[in-house]
N, C-alpha and C. Protein backbone atom coordinates (compact mmCIF):
# COMPACT_ATOMS: atom_id res chain seq x y z
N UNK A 1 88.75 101.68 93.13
CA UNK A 1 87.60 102.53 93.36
C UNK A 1 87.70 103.17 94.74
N UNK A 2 87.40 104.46 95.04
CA UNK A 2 86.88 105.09 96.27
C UNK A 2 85.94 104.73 96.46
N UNK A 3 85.77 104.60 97.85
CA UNK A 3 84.23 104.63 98.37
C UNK A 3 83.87 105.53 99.34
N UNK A 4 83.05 106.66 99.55
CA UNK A 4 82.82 107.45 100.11
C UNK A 4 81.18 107.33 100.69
N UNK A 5 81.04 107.87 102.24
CA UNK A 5 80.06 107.48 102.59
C UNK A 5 79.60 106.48 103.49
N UNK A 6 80.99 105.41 103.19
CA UNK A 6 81.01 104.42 104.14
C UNK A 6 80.67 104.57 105.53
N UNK A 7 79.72 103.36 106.04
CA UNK A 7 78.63 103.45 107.72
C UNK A 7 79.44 103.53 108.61
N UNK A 8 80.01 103.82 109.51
CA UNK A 8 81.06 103.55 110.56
C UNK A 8 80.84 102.07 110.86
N UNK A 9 79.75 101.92 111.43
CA UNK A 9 79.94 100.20 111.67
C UNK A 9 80.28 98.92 110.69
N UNK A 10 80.07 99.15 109.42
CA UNK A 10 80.64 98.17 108.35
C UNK A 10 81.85 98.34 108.55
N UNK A 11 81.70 96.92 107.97
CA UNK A 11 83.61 96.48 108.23
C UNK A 11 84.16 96.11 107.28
N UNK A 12 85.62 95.85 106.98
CA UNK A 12 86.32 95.56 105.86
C UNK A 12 85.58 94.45 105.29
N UNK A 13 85.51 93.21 105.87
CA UNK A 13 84.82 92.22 105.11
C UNK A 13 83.46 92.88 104.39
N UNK A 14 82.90 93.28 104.81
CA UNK A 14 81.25 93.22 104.46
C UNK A 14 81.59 94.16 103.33
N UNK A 15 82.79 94.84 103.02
CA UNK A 15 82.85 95.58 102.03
C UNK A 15 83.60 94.59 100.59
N UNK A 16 84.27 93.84 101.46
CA UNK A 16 84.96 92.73 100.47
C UNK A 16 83.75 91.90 100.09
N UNK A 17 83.17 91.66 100.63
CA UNK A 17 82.28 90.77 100.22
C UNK A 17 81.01 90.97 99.07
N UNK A 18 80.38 92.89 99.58
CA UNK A 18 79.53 93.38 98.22
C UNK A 18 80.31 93.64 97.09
N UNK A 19 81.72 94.00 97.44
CA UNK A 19 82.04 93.78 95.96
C UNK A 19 82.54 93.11 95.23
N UNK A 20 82.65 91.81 96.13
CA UNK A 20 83.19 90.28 95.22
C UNK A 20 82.50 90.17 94.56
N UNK A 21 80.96 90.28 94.68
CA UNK A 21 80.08 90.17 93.57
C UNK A 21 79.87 90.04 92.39
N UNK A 22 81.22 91.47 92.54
CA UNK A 22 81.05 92.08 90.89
C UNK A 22 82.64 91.51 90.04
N UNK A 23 83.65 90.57 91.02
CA UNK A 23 85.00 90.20 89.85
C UNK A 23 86.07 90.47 91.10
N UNK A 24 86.93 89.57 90.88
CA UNK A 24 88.30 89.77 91.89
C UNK A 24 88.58 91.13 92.85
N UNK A 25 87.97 90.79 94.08
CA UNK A 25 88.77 91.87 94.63
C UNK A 25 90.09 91.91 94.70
N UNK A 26 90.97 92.39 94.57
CA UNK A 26 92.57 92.18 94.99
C UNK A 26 93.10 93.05 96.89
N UNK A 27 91.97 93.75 96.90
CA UNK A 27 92.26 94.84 98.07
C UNK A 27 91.50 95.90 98.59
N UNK A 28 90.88 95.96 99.82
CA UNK A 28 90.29 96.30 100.39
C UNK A 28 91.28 96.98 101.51
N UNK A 29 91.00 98.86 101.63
CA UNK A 29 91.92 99.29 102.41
C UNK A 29 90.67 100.27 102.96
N UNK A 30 90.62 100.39 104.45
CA UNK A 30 89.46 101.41 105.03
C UNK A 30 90.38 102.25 106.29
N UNK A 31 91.04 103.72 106.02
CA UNK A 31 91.49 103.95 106.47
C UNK A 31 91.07 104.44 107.99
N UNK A 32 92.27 104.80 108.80
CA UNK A 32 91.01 104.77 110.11
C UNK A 32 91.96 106.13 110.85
N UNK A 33 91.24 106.32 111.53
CA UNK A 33 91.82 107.73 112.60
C UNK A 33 92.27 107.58 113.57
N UNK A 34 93.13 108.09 114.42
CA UNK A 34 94.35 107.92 115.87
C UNK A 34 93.58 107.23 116.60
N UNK A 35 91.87 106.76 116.63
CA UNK A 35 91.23 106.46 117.71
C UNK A 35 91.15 104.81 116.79
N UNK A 36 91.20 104.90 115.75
CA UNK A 36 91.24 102.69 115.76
C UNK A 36 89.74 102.96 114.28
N UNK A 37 88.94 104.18 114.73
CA UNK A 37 87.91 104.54 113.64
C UNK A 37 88.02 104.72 112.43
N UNK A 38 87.32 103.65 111.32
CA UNK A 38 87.43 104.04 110.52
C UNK A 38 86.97 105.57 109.94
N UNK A 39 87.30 105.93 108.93
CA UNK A 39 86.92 107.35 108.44
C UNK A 39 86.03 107.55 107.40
N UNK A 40 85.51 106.64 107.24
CA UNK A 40 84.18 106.78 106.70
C UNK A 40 84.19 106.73 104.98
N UNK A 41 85.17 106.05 104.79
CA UNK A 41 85.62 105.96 103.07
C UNK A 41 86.79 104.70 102.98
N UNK A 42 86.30 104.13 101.58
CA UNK A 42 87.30 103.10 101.98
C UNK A 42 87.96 103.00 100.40
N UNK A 43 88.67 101.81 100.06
CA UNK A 43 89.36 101.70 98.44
C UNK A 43 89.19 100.53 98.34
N UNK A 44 89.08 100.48 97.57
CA UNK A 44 88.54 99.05 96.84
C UNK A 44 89.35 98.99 95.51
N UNK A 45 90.20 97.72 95.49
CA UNK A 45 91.39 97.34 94.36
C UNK A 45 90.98 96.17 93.78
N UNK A 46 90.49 96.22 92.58
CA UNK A 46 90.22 94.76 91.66
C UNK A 46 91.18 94.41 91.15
N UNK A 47 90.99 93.56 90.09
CA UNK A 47 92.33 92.21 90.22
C UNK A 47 92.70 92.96 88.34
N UNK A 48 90.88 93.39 87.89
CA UNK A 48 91.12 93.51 86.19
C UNK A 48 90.36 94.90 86.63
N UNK A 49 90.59 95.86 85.68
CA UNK A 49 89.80 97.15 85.55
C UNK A 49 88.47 96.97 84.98
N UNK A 50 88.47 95.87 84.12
CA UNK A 50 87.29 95.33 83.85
C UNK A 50 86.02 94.83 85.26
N UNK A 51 86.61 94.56 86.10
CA UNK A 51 85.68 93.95 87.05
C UNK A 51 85.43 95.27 87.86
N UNK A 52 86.23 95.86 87.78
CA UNK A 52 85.88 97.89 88.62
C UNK A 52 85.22 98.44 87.84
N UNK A 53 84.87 98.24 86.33
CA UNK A 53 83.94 99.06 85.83
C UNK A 53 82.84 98.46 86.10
N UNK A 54 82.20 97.03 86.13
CA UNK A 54 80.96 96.00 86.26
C UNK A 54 80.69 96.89 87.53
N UNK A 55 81.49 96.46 88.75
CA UNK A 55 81.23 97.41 90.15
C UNK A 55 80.75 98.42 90.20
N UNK A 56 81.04 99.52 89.34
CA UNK A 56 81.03 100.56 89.10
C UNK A 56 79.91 101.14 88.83
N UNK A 57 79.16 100.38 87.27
CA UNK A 57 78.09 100.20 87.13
C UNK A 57 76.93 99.72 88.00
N UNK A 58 77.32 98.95 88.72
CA UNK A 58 76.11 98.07 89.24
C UNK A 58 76.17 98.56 90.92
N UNK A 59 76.93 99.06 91.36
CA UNK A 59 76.62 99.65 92.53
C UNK A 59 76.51 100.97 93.28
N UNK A 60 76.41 101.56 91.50
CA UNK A 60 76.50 103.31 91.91
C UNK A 60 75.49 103.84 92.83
N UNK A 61 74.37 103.16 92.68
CA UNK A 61 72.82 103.39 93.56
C UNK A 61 72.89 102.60 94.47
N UNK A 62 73.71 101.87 95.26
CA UNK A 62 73.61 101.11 95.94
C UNK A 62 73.96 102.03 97.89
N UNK A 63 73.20 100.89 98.82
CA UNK A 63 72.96 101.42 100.12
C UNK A 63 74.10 100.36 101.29
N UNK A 64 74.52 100.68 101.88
CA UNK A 64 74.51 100.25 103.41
C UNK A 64 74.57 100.59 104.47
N UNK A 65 73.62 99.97 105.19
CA UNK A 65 73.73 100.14 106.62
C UNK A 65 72.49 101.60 106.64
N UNK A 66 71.75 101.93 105.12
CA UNK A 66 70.67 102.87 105.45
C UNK A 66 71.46 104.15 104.29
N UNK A 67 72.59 104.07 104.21
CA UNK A 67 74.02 104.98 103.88
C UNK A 67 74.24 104.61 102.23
N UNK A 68 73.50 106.07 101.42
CA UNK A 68 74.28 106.16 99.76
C UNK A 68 75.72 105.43 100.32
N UNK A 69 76.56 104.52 98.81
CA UNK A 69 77.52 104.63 98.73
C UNK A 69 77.75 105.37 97.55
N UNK A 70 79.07 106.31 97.63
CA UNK A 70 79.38 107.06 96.95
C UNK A 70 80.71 106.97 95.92
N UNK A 71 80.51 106.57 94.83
CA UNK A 71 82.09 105.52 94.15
C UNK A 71 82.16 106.43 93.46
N UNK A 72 83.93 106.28 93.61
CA UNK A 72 84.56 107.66 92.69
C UNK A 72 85.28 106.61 91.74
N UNK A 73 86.00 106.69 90.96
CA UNK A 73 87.47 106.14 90.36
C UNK A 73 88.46 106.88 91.20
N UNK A 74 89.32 106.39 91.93
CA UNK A 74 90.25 106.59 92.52
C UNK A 74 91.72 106.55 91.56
N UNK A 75 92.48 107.85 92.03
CA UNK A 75 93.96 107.81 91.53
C UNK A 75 94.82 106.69 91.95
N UNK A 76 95.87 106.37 91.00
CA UNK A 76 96.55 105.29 91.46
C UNK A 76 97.81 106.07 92.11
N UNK A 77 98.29 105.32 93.37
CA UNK A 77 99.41 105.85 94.15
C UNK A 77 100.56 106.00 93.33
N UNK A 78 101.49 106.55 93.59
CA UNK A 78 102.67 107.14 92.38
C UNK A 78 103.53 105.88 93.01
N UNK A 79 103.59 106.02 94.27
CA UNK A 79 105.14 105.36 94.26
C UNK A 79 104.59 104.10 94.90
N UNK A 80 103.15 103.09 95.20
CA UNK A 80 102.90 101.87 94.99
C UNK A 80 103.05 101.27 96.41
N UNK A 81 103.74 101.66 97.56
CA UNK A 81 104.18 101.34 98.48
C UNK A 81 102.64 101.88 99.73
N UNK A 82 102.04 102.86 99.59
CA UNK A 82 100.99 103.25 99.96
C UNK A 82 101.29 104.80 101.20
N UNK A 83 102.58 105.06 101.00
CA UNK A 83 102.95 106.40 101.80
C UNK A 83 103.27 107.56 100.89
């Protein structure tokens, strides 16, 4: 899953953690900018596609930090390595 919208101050955990909720995370990636900042969107990798759709469902209306989160289905990387 994408997540778009993401608070600047949340952090990887607190993102691993709302969506353990919903079934295996496998991976939590929040990319960040030349300054160490994240960029305000993060990915979220479950373990079954089944547990990304429950997520999916259940946290489309969901808030943090005051901040819509905004969940896309995200493309899967071609070549797996993440470049």
């Amino acid at each position: 899953l994408m997540v778009k919208n993401v608070p600047f101050k949340a952090t990887k955990s607190e993102i691993h953690r709302l969506f353990a909720s919903f079934g295996d995370v496998k991976k939590v990636r929040l990319p960040k900018t030349f300054n160490g900042r994240h960029r305000g969107f993060a990915f979220v990798e479950f373990v079954t596609g089944d547990d990304a759709k429950v997520a999916m469902r259940s946290l489309g209306r969901s808030h943090l930090y005051g901040r819509h989160l905004v969940l896309e289905w995200a493309e899967e990387e071609e070549n797996g390595d993440g470049l």
